[in-house]
PDB file of N, CA and C in Angstrom:
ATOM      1  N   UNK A   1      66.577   4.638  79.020  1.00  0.00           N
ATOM      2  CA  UNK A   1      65.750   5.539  78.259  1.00  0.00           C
ATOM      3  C   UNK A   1      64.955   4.826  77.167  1.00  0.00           C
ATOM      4  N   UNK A   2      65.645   3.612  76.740  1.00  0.00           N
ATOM      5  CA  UNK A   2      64.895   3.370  75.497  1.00  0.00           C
ATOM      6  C   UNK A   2      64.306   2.208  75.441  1.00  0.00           C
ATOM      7  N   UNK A   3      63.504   1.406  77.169  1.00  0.00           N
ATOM      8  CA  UNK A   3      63.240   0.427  77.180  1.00  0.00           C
ATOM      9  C   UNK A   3      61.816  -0.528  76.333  1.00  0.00           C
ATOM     10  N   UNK A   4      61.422   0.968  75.613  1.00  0.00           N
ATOM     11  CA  UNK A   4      59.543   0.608  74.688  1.00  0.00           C
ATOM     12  C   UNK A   4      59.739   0.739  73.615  1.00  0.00           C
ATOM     13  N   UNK A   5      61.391   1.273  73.323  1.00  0.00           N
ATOM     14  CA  UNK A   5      61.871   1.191  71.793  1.00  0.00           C
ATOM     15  C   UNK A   5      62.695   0.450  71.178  1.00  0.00           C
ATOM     16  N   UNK A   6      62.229   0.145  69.817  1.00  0.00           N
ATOM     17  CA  UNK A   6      62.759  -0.891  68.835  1.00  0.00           C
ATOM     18  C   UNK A   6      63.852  -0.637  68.447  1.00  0.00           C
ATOM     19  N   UNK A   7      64.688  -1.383  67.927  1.00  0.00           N
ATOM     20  CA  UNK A   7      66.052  -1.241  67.809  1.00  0.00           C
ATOM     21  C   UNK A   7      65.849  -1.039  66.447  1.00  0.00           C
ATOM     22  N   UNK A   8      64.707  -1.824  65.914  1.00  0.00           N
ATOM     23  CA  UNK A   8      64.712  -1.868  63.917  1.00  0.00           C
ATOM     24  C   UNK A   8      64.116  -0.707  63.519  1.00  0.00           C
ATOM     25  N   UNK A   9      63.326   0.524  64.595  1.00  0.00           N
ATOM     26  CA  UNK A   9      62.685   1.329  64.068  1.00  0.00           C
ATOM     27  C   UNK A   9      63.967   2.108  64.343  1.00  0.00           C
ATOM     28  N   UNK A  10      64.773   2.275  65.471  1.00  0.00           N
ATOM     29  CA  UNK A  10      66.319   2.782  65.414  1.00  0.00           C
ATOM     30  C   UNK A  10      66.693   3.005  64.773  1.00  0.00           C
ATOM     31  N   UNK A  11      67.289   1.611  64.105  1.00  0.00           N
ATOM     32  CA  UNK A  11      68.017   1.616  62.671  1.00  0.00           C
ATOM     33  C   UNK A  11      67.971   1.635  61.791  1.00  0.00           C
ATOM     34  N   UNK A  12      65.981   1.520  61.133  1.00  0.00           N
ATOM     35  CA  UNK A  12      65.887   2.273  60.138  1.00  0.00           C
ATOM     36  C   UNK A  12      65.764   3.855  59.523  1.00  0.00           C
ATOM     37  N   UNK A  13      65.729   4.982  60.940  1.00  0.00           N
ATOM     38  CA  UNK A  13      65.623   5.939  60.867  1.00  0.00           C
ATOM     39  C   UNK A  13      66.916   6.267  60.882  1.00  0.00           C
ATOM     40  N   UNK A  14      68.238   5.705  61.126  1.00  0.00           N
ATOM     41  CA  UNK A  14      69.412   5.895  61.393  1.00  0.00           C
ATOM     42  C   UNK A  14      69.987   6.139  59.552  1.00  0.00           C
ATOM     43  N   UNK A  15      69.332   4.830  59.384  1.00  0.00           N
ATOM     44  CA  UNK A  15      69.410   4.520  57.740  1.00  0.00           C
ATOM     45  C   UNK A  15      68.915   5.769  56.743  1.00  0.00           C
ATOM     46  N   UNK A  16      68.103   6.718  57.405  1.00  0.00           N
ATOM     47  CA  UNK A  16      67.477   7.345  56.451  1.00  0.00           C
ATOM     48  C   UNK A  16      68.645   8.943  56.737  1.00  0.00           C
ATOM     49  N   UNK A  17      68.587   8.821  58.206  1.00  0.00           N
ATOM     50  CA  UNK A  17      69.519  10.134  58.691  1.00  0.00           C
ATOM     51  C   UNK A  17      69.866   9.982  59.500  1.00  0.00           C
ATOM     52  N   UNK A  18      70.971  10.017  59.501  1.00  0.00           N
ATOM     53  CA  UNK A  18      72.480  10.001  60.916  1.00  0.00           C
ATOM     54  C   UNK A  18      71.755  10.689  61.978  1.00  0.00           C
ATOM     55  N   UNK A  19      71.514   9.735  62.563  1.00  0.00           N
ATOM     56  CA  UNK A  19      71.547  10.665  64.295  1.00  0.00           C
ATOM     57  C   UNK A  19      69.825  10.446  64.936  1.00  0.00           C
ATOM     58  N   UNK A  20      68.735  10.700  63.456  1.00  0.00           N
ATOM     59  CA  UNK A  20      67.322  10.347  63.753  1.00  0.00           C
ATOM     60  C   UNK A  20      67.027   8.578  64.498  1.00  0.00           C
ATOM     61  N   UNK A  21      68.111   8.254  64.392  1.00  0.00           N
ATOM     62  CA  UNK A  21      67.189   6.986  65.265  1.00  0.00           C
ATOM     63  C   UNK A  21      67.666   7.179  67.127  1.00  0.00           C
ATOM     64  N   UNK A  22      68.517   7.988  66.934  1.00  0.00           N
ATOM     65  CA  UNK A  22      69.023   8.293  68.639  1.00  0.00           C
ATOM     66  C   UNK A  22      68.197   9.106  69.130  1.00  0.00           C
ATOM     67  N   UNK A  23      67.289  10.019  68.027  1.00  0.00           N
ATOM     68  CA  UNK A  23      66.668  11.287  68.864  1.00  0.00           C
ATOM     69  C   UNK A  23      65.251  10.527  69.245  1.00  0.00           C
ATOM     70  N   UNK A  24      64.974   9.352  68.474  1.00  0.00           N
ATOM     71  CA  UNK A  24      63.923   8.284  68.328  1.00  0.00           C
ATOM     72  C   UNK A  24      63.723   7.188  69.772  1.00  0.00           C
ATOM     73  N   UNK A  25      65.242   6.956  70.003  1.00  0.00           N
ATOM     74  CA  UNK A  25      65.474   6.958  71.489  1.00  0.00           C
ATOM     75  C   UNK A  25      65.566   7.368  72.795  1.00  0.00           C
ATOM     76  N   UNK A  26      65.339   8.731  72.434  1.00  0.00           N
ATOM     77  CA  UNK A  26      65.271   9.783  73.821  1.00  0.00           C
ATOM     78  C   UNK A  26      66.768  10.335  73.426  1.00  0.00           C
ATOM     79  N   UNK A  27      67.851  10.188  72.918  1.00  0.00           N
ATOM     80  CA  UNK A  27      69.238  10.640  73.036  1.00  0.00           C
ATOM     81  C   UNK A  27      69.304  11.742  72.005  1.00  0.00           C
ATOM     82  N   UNK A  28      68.694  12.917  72.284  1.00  0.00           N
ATOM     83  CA  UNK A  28      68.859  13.924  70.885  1.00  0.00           C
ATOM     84  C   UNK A  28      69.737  14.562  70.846  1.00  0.00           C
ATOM     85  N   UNK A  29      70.816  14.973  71.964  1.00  0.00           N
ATOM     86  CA  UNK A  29      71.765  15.430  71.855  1.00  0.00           C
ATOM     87  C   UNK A  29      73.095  14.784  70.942  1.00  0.00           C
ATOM     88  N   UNK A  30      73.004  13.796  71.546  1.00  0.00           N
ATOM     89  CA  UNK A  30      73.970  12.146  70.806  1.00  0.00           C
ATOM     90  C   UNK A  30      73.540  12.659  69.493  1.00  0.00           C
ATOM     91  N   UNK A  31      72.502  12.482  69.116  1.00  0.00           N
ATOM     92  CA  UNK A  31      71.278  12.468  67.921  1.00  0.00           C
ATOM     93  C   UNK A  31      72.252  13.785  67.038  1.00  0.00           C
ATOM     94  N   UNK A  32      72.072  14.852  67.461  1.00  0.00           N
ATOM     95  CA  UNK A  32      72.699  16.093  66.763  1.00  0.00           C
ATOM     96  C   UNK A  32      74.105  15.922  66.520  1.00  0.00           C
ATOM     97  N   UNK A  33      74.609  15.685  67.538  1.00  0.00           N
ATOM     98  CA  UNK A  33      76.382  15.335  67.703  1.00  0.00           C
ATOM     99  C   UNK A  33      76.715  14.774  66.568  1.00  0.00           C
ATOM    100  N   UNK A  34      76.075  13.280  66.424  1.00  0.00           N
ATOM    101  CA  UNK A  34      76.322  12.504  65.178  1.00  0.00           C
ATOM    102  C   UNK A  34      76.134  13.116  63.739  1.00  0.00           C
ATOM    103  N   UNK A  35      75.047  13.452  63.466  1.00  0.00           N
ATOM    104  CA  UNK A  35      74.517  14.147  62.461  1.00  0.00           C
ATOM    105  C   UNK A  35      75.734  15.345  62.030  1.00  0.00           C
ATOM    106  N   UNK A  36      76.237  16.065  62.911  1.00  0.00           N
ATOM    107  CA  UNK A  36      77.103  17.169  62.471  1.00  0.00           C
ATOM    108  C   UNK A  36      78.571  16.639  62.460  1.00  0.00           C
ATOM    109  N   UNK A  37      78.752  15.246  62.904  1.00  0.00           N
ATOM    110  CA  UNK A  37      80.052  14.634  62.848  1.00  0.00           C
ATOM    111  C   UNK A  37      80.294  13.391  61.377  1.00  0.00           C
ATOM    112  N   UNK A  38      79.060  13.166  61.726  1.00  0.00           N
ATOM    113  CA  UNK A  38      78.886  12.171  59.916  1.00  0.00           C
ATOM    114  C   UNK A  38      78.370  13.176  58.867  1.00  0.00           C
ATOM    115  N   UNK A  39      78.079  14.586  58.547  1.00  0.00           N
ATOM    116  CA  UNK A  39      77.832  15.482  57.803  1.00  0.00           C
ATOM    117  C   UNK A  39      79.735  15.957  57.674  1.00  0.00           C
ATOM    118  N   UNK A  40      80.144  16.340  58.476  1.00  0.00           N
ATOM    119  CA  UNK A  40      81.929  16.731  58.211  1.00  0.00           C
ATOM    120  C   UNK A  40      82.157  15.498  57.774  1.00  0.00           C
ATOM    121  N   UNK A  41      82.267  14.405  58.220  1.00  0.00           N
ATOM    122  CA  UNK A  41      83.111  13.629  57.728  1.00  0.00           C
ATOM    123  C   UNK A  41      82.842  13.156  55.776  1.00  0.00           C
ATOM    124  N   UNK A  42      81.514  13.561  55.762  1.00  0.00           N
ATOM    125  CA  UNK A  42      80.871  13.074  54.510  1.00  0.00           C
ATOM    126  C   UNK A  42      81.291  14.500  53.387  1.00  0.00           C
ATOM    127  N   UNK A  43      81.461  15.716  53.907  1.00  0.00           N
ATOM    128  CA  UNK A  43      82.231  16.867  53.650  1.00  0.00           C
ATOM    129  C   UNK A  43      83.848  16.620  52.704  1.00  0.00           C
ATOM    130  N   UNK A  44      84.406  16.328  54.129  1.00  0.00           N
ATOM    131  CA  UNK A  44      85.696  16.081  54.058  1.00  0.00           C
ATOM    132  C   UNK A  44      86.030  14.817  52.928  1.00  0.00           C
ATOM    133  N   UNK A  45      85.404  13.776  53.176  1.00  0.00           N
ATOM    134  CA  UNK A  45      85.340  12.944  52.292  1.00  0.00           C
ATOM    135  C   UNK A  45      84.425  12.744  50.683  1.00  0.00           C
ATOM    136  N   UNK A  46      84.586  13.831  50.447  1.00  0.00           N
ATOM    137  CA  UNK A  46      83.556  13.834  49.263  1.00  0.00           C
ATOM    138  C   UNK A  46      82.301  12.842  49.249  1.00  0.00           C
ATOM    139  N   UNK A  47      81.775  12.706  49.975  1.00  0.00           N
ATOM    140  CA  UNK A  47      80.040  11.694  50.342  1.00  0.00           C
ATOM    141  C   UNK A  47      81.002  10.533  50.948  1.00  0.00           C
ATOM    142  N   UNK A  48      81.796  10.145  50.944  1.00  0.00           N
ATOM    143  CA  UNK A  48      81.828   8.202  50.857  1.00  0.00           C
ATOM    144  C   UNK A  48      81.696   8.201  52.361  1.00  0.00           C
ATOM    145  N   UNK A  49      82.071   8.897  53.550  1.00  0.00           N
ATOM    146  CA  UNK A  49      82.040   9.390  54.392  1.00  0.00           C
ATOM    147  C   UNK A  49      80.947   9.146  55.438  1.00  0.00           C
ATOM    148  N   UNK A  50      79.691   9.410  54.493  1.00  0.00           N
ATOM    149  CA  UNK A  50      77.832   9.800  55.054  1.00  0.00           C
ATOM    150  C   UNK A  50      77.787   7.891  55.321  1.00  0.00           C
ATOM    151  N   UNK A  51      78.358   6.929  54.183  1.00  0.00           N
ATOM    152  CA  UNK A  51      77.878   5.677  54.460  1.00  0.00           C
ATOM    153  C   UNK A  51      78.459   5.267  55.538  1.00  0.00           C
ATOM    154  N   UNK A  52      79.472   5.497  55.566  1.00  0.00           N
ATOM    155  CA  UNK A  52      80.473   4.967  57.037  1.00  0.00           C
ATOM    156  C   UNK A  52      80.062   5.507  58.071  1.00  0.00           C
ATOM    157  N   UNK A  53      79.417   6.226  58.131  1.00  0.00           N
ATOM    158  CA  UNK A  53      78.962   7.529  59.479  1.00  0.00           C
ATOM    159  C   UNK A  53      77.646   6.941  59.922  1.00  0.00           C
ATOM    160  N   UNK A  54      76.887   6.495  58.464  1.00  0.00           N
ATOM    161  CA  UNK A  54      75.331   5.942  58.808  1.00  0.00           C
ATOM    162  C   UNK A  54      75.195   4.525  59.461  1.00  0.00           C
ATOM    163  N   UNK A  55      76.482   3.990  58.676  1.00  0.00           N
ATOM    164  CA  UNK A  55      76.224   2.945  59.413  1.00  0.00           C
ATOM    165  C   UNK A  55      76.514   2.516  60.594  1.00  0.00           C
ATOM    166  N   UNK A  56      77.861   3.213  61.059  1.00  0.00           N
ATOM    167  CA  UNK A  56      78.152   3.341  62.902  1.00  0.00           C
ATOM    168  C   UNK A  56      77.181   3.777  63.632  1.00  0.00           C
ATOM    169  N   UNK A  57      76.340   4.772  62.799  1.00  0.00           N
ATOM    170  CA  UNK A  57      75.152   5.255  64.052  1.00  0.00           C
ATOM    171  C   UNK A  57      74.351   4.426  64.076  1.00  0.00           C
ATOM    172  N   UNK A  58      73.557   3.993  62.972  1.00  0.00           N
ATOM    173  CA  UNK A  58      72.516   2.553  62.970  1.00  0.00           C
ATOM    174  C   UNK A  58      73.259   1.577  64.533  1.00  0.00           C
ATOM    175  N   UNK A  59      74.027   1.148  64.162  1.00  0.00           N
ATOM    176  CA  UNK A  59      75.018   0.335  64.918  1.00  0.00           C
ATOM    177  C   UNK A  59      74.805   0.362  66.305  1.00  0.00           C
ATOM    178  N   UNK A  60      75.301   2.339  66.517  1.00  0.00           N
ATOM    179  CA  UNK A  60      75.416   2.327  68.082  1.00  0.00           C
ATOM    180  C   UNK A  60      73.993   2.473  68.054  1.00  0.00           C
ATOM    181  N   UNK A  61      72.846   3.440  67.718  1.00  0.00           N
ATOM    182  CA  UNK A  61      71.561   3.212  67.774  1.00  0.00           C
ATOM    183  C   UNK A  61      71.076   1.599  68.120  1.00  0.00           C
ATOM    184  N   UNK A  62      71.659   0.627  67.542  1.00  0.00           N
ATOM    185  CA  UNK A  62      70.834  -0.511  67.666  1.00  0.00           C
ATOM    186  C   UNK A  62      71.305  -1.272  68.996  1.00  0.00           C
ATOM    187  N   UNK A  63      72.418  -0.902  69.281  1.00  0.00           N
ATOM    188  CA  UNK A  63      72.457  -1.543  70.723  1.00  0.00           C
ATOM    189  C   UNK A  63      72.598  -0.554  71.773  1.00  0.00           C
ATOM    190  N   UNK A  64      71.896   0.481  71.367  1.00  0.00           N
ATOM    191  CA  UNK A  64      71.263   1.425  72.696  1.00  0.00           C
ATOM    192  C   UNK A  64      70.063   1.046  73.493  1.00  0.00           C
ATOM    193  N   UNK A  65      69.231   0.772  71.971  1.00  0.00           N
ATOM    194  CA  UNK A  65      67.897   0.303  71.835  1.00  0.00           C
ATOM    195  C   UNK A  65      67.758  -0.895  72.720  1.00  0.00           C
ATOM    196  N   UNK A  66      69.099  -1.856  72.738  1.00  0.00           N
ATOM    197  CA  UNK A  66      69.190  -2.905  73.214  1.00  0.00           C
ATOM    198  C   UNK A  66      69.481  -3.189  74.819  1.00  0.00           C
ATOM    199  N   UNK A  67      69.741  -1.562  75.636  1.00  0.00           N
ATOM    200  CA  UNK A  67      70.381  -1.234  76.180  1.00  0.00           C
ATOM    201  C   UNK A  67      71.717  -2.077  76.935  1.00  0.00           C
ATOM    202  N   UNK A  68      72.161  -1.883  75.659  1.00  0.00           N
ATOM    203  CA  UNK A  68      74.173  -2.655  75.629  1.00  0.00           C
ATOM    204  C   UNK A  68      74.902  -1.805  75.862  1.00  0.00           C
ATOM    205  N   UNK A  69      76.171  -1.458  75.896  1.00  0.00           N
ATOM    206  CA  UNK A  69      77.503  -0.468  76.047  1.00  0.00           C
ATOM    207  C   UNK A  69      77.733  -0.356  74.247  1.00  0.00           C
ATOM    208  N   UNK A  70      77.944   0.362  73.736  1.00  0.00           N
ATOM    209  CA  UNK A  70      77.644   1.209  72.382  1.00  0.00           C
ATOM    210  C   UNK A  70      79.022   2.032  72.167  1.00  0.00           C
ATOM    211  N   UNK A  71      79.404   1.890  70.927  1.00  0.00           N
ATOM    212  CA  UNK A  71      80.250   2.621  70.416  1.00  0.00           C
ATOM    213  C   UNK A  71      80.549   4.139  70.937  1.00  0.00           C
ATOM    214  N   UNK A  72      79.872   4.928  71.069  1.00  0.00           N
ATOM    215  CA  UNK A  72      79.632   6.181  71.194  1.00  0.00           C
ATOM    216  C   UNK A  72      79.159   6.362  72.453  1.00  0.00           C
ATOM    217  N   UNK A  73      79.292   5.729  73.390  1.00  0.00           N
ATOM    218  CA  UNK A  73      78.884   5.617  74.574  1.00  0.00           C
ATOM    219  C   UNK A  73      80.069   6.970  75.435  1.00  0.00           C
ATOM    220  N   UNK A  74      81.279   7.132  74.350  1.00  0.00           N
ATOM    221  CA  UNK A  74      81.980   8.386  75.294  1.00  0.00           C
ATOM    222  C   UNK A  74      81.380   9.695  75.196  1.00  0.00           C
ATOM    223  N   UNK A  75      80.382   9.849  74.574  1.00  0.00           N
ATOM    224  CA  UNK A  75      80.328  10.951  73.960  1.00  0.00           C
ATOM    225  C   UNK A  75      79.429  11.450  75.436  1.00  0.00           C
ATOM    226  N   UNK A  76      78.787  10.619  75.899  1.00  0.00           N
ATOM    227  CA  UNK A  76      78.014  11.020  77.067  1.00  0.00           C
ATOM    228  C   UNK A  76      78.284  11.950  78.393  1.00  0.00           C
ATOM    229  N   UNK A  77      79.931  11.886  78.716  1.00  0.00           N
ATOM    230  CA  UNK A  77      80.923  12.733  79.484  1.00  0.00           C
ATOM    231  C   UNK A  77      80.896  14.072  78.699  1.00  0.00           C
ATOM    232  N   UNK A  78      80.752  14.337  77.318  1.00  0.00           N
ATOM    233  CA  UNK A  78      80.631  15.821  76.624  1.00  0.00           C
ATOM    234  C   UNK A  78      79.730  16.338  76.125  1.00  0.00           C
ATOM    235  N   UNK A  79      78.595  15.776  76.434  1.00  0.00           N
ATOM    236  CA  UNK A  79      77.285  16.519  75.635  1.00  0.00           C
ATOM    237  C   UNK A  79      76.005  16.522  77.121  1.00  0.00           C
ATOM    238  N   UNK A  80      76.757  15.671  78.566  1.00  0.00           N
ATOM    239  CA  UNK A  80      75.593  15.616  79.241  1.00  0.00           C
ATOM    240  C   UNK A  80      74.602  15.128  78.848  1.00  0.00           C
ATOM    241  N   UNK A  81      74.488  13.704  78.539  1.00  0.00           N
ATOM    242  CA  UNK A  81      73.550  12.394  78.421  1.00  0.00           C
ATOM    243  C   UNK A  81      73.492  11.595  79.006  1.00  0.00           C
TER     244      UNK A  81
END
C-alpha cells in the first residue's frame, strides 16, 4: 500500500497525532485503532502514556512505509487490513 510513501512524512505526522501517519499510508483503520488505543492509554496514565503511544506508532508507521513486518502488524486479523 505504501510503496510512493515516505516513511519521514509517516513519522512526522505520527509525531503530531497517533495514528495520522498510518491513515497517510493508506492504513486508516490501523490509523483510528491506534489513536483510540494511545488516547486510553494517555487517559489511564495521566498524559505520560500519549508519548509512549506516539512513539510506537511513528515506529510501526515507519517501517510500514518501509514495507517491513511492524509492531502492530496483529492488529490486521481484527480490523480487516
Amino acid at each position: 500500500m505504501s510503496e510512493l510513501k515516505s516513511p519521514t512524512i509517516a513519522v512526522i505526522l505520527n509525531l503530531i497525532i497517533a495514528g495520522l501517519g498510518h491513515v497517510y499510508l493508506g492504513y486508516t483503520k490501523r490509523g483510528i485503532v491506534l489513536f483510540i488505543l494511545t488516547a486510553l492509554i494517555a487517559v489511564i496514565s495521566s498524559g505520560l502514556g500519549w508519548i509512549v503511544g506516539v512513539i510506537f506508532c511513528s515506529y510501526d508507521a515507519y517501517l510500514l512505509a518501509k514495507n517491513r513486518p511492524a509492531p502492530f502488524d496483529f492488529l490486521a486479523k481484527y480490523i480487516d487490513e
